[in-house]
PDB file of N, CA and C in Angstrom:
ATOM      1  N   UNK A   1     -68.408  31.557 250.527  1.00  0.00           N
ATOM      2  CA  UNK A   1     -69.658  30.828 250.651  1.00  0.00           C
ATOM      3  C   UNK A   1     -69.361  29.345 250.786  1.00  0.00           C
ATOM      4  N   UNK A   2     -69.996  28.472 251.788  1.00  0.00           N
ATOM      5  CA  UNK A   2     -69.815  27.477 251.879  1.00  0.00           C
ATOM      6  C   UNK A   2     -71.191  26.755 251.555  1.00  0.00           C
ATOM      7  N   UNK A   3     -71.103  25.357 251.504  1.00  0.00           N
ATOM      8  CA  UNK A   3     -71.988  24.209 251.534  1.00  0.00           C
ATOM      9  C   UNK A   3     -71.652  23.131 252.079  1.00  0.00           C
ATOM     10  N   UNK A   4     -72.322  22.169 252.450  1.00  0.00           N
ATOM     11  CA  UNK A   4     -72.347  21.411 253.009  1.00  0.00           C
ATOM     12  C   UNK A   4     -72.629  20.212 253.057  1.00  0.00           C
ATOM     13  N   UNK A   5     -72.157  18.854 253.666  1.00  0.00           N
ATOM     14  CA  UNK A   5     -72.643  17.618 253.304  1.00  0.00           C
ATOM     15  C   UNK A   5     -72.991  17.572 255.160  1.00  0.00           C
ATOM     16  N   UNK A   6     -74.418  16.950 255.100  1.00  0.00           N
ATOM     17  CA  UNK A   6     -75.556  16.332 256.606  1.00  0.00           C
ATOM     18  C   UNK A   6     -75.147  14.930 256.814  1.00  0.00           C
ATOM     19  N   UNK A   7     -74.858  14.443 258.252  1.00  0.00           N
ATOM     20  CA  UNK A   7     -74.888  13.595 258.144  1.00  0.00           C
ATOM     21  C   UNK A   7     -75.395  13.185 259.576  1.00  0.00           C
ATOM     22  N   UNK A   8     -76.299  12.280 259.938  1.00  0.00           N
ATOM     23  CA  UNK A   8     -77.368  12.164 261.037  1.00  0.00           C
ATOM     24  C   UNK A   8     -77.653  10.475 261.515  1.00  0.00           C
ATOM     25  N   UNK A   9     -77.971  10.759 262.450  1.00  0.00           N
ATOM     26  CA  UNK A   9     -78.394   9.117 263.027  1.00  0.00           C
ATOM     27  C   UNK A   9     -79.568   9.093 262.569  1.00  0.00           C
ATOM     28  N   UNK A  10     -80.142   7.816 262.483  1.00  0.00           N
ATOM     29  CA  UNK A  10     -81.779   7.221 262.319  1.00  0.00           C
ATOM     30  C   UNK A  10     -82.279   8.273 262.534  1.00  0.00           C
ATOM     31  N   UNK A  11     -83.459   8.847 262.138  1.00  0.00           N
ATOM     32  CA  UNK A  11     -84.268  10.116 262.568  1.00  0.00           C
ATOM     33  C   UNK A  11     -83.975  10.384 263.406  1.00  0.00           C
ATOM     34  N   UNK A  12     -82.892  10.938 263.567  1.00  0.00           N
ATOM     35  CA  UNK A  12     -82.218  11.839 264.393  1.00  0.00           C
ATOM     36  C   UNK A  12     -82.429  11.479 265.810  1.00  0.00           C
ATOM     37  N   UNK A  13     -82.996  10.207 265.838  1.00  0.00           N
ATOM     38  CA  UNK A  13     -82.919   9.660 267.368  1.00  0.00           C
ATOM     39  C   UNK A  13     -81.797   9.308 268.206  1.00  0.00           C
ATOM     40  N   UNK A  14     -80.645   8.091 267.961  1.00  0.00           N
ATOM     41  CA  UNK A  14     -79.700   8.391 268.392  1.00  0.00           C
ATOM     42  C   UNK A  14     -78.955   8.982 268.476  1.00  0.00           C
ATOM     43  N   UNK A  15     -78.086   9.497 270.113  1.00  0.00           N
ATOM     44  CA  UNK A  15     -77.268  10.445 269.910  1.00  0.00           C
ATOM     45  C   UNK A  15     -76.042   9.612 270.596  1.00  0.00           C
ATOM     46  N   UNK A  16     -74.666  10.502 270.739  1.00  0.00           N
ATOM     47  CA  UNK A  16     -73.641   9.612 270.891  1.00  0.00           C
ATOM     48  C   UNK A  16     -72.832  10.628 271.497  1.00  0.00           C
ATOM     49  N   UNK A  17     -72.175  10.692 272.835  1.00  0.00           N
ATOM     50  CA  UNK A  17     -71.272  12.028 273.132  1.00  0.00           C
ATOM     51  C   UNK A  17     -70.528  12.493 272.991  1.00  0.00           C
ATOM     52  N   UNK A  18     -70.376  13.912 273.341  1.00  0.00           N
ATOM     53  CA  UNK A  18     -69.810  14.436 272.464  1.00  0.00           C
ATOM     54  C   UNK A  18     -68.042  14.265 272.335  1.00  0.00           C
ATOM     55  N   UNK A  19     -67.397  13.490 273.987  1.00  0.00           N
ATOM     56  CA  UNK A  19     -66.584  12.965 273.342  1.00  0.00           C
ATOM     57  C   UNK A  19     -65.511  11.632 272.812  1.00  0.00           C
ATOM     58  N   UNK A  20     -66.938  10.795 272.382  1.00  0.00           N
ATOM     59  CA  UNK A  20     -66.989   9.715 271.751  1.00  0.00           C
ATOM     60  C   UNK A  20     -66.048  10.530 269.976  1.00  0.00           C
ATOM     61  N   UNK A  21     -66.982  11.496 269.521  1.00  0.00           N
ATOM     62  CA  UNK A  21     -67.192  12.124 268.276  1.00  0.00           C
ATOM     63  C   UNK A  21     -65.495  12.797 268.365  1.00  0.00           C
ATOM     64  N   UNK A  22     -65.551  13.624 269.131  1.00  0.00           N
ATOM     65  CA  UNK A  22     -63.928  14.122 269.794  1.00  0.00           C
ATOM     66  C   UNK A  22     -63.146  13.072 269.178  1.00  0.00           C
ATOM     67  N   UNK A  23     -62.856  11.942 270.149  1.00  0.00           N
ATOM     68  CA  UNK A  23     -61.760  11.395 270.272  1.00  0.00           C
ATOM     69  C   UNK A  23     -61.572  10.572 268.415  1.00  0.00           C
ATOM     70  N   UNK A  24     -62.772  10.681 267.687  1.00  0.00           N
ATOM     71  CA  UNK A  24     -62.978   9.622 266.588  1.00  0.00           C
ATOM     72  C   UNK A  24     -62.162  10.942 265.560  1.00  0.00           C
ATOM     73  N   UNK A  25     -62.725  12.279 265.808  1.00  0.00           N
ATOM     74  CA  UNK A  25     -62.255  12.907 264.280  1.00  0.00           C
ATOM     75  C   UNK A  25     -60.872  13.612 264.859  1.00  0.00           C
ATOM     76  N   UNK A  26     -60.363  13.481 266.083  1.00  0.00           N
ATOM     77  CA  UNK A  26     -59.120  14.116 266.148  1.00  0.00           C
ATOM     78  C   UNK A  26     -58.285  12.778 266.428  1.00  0.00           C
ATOM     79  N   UNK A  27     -58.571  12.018 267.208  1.00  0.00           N
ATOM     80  CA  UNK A  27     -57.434  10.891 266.936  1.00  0.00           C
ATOM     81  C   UNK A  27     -57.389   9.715 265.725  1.00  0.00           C
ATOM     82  N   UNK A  28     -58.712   9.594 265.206  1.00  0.00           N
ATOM     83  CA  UNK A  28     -58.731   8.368 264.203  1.00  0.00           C
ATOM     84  C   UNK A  28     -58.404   8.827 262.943  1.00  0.00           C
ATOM     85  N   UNK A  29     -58.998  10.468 262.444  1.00  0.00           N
ATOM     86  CA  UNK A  29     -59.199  10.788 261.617  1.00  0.00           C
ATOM     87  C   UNK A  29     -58.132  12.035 261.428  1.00  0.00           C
ATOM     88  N   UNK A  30     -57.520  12.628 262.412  1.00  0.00           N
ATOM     89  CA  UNK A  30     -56.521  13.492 262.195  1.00  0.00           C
ATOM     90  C   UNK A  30     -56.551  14.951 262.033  1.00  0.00           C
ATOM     91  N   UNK A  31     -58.053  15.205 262.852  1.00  0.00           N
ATOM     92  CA  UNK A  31     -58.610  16.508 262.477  1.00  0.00           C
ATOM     93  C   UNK A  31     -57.765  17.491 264.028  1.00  0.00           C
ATOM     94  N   UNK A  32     -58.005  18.603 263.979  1.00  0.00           N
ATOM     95  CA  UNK A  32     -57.813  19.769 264.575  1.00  0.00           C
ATOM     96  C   UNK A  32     -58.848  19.786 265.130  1.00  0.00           C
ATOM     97  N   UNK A  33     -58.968  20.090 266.853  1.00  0.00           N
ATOM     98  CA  UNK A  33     -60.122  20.963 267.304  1.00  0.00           C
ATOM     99  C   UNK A  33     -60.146  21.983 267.935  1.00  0.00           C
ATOM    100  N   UNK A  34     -60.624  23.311 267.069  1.00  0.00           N
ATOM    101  CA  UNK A  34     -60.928  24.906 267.327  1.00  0.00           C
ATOM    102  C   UNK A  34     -61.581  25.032 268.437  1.00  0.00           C
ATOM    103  N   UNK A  35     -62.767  24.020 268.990  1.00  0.00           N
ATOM    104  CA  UNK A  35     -63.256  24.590 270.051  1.00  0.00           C
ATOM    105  C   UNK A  35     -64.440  23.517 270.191  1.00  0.00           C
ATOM    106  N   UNK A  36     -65.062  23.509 271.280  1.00  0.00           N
ATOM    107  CA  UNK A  36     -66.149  22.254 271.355  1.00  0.00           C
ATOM    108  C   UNK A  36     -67.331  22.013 270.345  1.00  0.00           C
ATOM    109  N   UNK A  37     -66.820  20.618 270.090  1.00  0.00           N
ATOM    110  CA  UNK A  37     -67.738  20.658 268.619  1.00  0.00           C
ATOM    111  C   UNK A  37     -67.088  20.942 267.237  1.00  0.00           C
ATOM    112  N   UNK A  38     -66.073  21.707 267.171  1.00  0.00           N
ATOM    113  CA  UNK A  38     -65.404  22.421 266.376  1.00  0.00           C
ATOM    114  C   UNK A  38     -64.360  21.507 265.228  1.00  0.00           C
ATOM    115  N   UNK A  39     -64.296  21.149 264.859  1.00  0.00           N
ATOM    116  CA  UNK A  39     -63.128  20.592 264.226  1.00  0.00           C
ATOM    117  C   UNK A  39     -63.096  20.967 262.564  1.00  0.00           C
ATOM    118  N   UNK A  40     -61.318  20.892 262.106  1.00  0.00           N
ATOM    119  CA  UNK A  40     -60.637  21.234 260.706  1.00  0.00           C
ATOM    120  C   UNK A  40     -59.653  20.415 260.770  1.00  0.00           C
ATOM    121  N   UNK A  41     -59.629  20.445 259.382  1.00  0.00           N
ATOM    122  CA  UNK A  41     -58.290  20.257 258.669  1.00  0.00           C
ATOM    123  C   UNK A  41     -58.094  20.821 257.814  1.00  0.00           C
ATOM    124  N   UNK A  42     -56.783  20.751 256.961  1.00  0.00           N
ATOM    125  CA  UNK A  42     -56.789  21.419 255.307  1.00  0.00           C
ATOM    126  C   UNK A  42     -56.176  20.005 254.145  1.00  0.00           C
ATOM    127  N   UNK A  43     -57.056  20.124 253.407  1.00  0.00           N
ATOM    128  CA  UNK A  43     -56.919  19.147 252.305  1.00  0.00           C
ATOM    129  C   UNK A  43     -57.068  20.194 250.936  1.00  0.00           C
ATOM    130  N   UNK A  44     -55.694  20.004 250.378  1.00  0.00           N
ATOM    131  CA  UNK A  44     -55.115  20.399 249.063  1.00  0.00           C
ATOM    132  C   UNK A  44     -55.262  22.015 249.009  1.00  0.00           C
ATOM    133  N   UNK A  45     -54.830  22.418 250.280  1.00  0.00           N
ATOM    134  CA  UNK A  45     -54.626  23.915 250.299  1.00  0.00           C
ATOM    135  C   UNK A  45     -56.103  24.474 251.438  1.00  0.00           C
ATOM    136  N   UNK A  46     -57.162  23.815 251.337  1.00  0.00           N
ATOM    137  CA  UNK A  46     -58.603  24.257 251.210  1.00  0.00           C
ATOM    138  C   UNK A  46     -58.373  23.603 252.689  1.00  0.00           C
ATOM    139  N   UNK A  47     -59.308  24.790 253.539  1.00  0.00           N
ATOM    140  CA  UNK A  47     -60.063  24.223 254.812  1.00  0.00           C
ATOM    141  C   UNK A  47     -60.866  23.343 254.741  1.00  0.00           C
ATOM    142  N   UNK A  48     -60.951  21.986 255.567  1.00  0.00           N
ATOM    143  CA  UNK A  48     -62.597  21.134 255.937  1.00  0.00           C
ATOM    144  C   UNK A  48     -62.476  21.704 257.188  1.00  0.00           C
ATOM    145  N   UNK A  49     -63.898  21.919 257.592  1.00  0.00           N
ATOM    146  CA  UNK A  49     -64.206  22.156 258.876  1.00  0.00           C
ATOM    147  C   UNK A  49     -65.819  20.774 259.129  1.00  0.00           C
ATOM    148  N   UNK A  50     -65.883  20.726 260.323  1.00  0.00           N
ATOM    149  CA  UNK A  50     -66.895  19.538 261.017  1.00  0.00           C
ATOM    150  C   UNK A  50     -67.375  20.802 261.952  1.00  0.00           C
ATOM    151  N   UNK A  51     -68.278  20.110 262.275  1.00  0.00           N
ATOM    152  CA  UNK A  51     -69.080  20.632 263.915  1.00  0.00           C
ATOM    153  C   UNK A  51     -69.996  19.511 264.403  1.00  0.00           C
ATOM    154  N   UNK A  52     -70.106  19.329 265.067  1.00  0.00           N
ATOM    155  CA  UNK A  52     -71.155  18.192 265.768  1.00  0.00           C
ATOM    156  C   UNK A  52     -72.098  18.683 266.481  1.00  0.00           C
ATOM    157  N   UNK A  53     -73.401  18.646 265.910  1.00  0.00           N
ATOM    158  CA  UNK A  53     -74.324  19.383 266.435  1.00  0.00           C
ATOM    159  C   UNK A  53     -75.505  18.500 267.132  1.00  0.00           C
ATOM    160  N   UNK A  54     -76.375  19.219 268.129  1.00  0.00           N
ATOM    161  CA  UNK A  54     -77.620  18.150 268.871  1.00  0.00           C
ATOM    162  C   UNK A  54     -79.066  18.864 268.086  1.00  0.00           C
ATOM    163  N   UNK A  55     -79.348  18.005 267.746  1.00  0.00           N
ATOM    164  CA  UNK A  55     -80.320  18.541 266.814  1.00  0.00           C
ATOM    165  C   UNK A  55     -82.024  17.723 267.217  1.00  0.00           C
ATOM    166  N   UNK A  56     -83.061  18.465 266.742  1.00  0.00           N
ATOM    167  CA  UNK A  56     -84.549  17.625 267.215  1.00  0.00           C
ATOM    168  C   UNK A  56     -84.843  16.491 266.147  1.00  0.00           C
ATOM    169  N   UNK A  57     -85.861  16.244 267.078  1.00  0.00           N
ATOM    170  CA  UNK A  57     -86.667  15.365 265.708  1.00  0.00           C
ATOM    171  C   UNK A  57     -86.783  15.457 264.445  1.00  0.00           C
ATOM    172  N   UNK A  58     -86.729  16.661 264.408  1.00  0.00           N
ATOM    173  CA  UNK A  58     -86.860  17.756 262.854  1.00  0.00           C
ATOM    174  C   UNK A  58     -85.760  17.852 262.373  1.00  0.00           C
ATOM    175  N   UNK A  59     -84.496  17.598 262.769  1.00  0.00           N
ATOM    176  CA  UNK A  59     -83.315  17.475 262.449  1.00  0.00           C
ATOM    177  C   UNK A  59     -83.148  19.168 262.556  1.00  0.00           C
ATOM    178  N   UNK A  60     -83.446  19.701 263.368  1.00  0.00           N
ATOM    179  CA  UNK A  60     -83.384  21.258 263.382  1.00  0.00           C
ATOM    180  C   UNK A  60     -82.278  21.253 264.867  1.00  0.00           C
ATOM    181  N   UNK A  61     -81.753  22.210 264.951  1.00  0.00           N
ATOM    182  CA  UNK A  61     -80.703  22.599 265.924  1.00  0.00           C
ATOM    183  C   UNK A  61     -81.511  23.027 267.439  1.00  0.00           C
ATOM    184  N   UNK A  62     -80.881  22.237 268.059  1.00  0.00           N
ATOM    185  CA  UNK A  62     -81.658  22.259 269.360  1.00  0.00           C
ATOM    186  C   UNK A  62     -80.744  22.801 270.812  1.00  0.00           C
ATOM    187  N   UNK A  63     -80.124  23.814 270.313  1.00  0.00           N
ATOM    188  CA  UNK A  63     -79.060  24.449 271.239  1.00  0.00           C
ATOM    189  C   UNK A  63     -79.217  25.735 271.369  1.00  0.00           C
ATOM    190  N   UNK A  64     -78.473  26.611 271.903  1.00  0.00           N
ATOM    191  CA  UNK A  64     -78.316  28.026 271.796  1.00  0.00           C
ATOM    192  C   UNK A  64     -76.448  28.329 271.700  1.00  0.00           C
ATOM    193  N   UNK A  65     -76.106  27.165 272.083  1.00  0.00           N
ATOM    194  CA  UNK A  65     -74.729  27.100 272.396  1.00  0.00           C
ATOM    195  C   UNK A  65     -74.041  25.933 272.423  1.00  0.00           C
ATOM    196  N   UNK A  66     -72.865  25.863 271.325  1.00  0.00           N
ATOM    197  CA  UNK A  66     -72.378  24.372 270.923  1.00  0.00           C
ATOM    198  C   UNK A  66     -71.538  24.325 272.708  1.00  0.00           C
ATOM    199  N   UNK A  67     -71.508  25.047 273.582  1.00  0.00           N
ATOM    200  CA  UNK A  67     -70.856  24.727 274.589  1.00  0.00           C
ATOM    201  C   UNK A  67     -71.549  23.726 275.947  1.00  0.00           C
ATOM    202  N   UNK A  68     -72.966  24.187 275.201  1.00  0.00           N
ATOM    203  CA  UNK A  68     -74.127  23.237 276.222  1.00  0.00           C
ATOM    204  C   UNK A  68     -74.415  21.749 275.761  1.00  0.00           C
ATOM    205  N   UNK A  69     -73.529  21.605 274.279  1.00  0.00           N
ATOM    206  CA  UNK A  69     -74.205  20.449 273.711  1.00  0.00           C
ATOM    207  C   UNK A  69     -73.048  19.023 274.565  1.00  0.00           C
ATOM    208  N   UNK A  70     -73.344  17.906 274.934  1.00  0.00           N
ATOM    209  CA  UNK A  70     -72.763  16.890 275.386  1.00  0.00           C
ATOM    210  C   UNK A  70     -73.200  15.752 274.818  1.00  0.00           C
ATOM    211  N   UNK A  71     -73.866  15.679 273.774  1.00  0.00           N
ATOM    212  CA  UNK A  71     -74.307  14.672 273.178  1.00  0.00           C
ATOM    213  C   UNK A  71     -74.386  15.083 271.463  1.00  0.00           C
ATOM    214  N   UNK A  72     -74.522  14.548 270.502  1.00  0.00           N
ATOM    215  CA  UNK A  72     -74.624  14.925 269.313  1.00  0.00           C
ATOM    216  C   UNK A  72     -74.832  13.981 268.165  1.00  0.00           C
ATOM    217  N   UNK A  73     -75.850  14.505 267.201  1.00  0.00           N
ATOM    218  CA  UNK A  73     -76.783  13.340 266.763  1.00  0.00           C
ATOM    219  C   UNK A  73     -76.583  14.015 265.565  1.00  0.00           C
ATOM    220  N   UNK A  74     -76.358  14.773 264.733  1.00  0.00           N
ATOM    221  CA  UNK A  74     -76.049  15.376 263.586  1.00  0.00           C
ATOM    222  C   UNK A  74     -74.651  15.788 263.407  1.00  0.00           C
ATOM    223  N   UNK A  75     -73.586  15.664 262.064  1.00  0.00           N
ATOM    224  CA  UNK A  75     -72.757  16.485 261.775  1.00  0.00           C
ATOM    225  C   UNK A  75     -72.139  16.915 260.715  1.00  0.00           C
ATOM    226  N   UNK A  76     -71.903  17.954 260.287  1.00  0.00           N
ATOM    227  CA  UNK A  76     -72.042  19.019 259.177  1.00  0.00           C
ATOM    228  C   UNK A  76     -70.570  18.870 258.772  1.00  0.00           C
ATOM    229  N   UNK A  77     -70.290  18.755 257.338  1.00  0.00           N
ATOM    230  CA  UNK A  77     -68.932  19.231 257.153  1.00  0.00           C
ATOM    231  C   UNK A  77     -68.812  20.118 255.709  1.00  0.00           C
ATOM    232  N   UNK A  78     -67.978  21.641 256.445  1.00  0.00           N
ATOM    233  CA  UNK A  78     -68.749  22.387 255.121  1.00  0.00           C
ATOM    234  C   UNK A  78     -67.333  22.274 254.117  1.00  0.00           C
ATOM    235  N   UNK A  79     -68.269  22.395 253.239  1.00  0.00           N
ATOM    236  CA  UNK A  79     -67.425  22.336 252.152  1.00  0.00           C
ATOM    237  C   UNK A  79     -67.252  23.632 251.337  1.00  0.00           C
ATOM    238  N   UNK A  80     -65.849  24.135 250.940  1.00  0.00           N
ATOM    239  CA  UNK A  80     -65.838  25.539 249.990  1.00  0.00           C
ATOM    240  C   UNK A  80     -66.223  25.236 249.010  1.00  0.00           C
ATOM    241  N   UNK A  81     -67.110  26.849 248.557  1.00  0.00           N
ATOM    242  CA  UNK A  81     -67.057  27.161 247.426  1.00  0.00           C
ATOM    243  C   UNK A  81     -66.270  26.494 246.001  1.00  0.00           C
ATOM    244  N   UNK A  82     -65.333  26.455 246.279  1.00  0.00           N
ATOM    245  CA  UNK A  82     -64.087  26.469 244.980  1.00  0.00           C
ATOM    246  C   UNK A  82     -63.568  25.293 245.254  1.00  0.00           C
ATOM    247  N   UNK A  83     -64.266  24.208 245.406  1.00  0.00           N
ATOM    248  CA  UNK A  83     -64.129  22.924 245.737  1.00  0.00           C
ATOM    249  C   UNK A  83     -63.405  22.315 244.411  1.00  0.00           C
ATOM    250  N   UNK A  84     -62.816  21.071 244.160  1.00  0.00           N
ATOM    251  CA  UNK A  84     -62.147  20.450 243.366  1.00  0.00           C
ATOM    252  C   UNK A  84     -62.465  18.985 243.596  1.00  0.00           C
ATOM    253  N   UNK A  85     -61.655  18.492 242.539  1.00  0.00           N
ATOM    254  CA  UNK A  85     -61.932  16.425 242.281  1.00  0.00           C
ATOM    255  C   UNK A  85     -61.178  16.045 243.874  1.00  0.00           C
ATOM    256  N   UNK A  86     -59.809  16.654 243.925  1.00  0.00           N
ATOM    257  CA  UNK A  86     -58.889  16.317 245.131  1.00  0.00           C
ATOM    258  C   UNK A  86     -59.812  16.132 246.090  1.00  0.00           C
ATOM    259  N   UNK A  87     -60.495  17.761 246.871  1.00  0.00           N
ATOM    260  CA  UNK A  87     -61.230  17.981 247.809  1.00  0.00           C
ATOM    261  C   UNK A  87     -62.629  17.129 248.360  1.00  0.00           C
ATOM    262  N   UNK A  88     -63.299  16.974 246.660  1.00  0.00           N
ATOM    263  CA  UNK A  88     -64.379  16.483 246.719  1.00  0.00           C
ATOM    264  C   UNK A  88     -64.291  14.697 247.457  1.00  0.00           C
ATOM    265  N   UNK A  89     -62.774  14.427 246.826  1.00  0.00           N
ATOM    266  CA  UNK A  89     -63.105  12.523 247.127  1.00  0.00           C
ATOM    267  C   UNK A  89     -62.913  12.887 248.338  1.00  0.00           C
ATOM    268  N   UNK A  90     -61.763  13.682 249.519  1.00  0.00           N
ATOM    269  CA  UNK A  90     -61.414  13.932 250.483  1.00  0.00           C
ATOM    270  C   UNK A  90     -62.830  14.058 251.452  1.00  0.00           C
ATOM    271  N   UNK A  91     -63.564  14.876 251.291  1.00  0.00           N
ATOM    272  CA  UNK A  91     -64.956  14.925 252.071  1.00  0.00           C
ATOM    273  C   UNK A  91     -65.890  13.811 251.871  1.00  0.00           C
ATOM    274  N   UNK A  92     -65.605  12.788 250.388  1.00  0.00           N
ATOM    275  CA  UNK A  92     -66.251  11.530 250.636  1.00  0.00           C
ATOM    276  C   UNK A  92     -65.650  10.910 251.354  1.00  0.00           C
ATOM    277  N   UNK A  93     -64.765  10.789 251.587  1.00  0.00           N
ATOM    278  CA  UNK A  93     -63.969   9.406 252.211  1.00  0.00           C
ATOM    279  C   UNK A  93     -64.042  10.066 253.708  1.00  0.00           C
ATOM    280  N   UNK A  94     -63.846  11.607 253.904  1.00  0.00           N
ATOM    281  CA  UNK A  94     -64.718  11.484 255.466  1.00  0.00           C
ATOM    282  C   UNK A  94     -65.998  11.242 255.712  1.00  0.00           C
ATOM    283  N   UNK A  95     -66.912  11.719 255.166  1.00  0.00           N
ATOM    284  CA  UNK A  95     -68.595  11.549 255.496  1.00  0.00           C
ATOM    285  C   UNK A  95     -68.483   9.872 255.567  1.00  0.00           C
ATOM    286  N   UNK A  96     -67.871   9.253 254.778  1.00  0.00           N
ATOM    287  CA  UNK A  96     -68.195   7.910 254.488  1.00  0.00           C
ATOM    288  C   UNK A  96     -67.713   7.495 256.155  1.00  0.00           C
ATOM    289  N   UNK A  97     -66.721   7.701 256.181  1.00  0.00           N
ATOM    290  CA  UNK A  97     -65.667   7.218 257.761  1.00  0.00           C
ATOM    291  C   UNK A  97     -66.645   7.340 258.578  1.00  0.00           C
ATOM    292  N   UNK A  98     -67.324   8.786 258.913  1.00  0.00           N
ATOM    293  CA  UNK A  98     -68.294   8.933 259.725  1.00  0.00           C
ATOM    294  C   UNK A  98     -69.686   7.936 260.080  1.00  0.00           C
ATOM    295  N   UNK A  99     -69.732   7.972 258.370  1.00  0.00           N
ATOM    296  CA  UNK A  99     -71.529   6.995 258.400  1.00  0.00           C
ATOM    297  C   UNK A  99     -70.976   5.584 258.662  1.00  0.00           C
ATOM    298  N   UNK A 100     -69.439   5.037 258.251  1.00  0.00           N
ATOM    299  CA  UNK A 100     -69.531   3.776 258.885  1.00  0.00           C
ATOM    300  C   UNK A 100     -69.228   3.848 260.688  1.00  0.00           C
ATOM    301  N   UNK A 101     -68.533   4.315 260.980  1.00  0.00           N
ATOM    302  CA  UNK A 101     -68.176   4.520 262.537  1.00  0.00           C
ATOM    303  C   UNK A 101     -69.314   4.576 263.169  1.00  0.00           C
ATOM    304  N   UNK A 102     -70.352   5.365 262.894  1.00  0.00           N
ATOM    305  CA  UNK A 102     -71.476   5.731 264.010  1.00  0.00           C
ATOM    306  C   UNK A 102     -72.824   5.346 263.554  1.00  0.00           C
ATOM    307  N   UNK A 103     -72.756   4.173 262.299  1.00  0.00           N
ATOM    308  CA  UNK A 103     -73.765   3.505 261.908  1.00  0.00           C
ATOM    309  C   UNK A 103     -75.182   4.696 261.235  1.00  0.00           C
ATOM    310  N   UNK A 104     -74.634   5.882 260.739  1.00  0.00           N
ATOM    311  CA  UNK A 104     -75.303   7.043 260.331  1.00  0.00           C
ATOM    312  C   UNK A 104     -75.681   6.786 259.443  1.00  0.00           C
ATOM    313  N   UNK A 105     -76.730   7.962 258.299  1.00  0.00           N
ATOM    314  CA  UNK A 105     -76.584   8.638 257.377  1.00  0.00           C
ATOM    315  C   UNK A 105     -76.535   9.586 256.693  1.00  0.00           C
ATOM    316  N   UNK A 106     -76.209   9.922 255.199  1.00  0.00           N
ATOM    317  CA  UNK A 106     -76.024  10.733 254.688  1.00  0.00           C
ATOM    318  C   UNK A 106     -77.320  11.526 253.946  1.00  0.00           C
ATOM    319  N   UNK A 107     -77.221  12.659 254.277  1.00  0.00           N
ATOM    320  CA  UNK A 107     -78.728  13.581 254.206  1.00  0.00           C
ATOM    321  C   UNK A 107     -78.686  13.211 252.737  1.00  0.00           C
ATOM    322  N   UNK A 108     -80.317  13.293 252.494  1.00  0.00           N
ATOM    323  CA  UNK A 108     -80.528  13.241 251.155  1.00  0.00           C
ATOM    324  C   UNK A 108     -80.587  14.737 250.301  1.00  0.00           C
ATOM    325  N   UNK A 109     -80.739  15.422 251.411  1.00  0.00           N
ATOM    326  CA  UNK A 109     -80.908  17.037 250.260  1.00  0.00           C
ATOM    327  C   UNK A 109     -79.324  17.505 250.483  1.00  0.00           C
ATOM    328  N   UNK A 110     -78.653  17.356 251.679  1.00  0.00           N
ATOM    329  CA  UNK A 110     -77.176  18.358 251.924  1.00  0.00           C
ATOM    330  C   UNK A 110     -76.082  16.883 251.854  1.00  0.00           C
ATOM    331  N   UNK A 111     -76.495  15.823 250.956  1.00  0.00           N
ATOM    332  CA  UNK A 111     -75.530  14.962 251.008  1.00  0.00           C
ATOM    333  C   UNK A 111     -74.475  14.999 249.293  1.00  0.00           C
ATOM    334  N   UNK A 112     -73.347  14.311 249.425  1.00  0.00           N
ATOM    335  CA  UNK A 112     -72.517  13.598 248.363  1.00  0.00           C
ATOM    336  C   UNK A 112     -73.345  14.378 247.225  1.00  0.00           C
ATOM    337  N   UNK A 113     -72.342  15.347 246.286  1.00  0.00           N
ATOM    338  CA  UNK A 113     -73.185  15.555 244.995  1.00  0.00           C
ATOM    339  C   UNK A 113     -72.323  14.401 243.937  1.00  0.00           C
TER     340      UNK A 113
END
């Protein structure tokens, strides 16, 4: 079971492409990418995974297929179950990277516990 930390432009108005987002979490940040949109790493044994998603006004998913998306205004990074102190600062110090890079923020219900 996973969970998750949201992280979104201004009401979800700006978006930014998709590989602007690419080149930031696999070359700046050192991530892996599985497939478009897709990105991991492993911190202290444990998978992070990202996805970059295009989402509405509603901040609701506005695709059928992360392969159609070319722009992306929301992005998710889930976090395991069996999370730890290690893991936990590790997914702050990315969400944070993110919200400063792309001038974002961090959801108030799926953000930082």
């Amino acid at each position: 079971m996973y969970d998750y930390v949201s992280i979104h432009s201004q009401s979800y108005k700006e978006k930014i492409q998709a590989k602007v987002l690419d080149y930031f979490l696999t070359f700046k940040m050192g991530f892996n990418k599985s497939s478009h949109l897709r990105y991991f790493t492993k911190v202290d044994g444990q998978l992070i995974s990202i996805t970059g998603i295009s989402a509405n006004q509603d901040g609701n998913y506005s695709y059928s297929t992360l392969d159609e998306a070319s722009e992306v205004n929301l992005v998710e990074i889930n976090v395991p179950s069996n999370s730890n102190s290690v893991l936990e600062e590790a997914i702050s110090e990315i969400a944070i990277a993110i919200v400063q890079q792309f001038s974002w923020l961090i959801d108030e219900e799926h953000g930082l516990s």
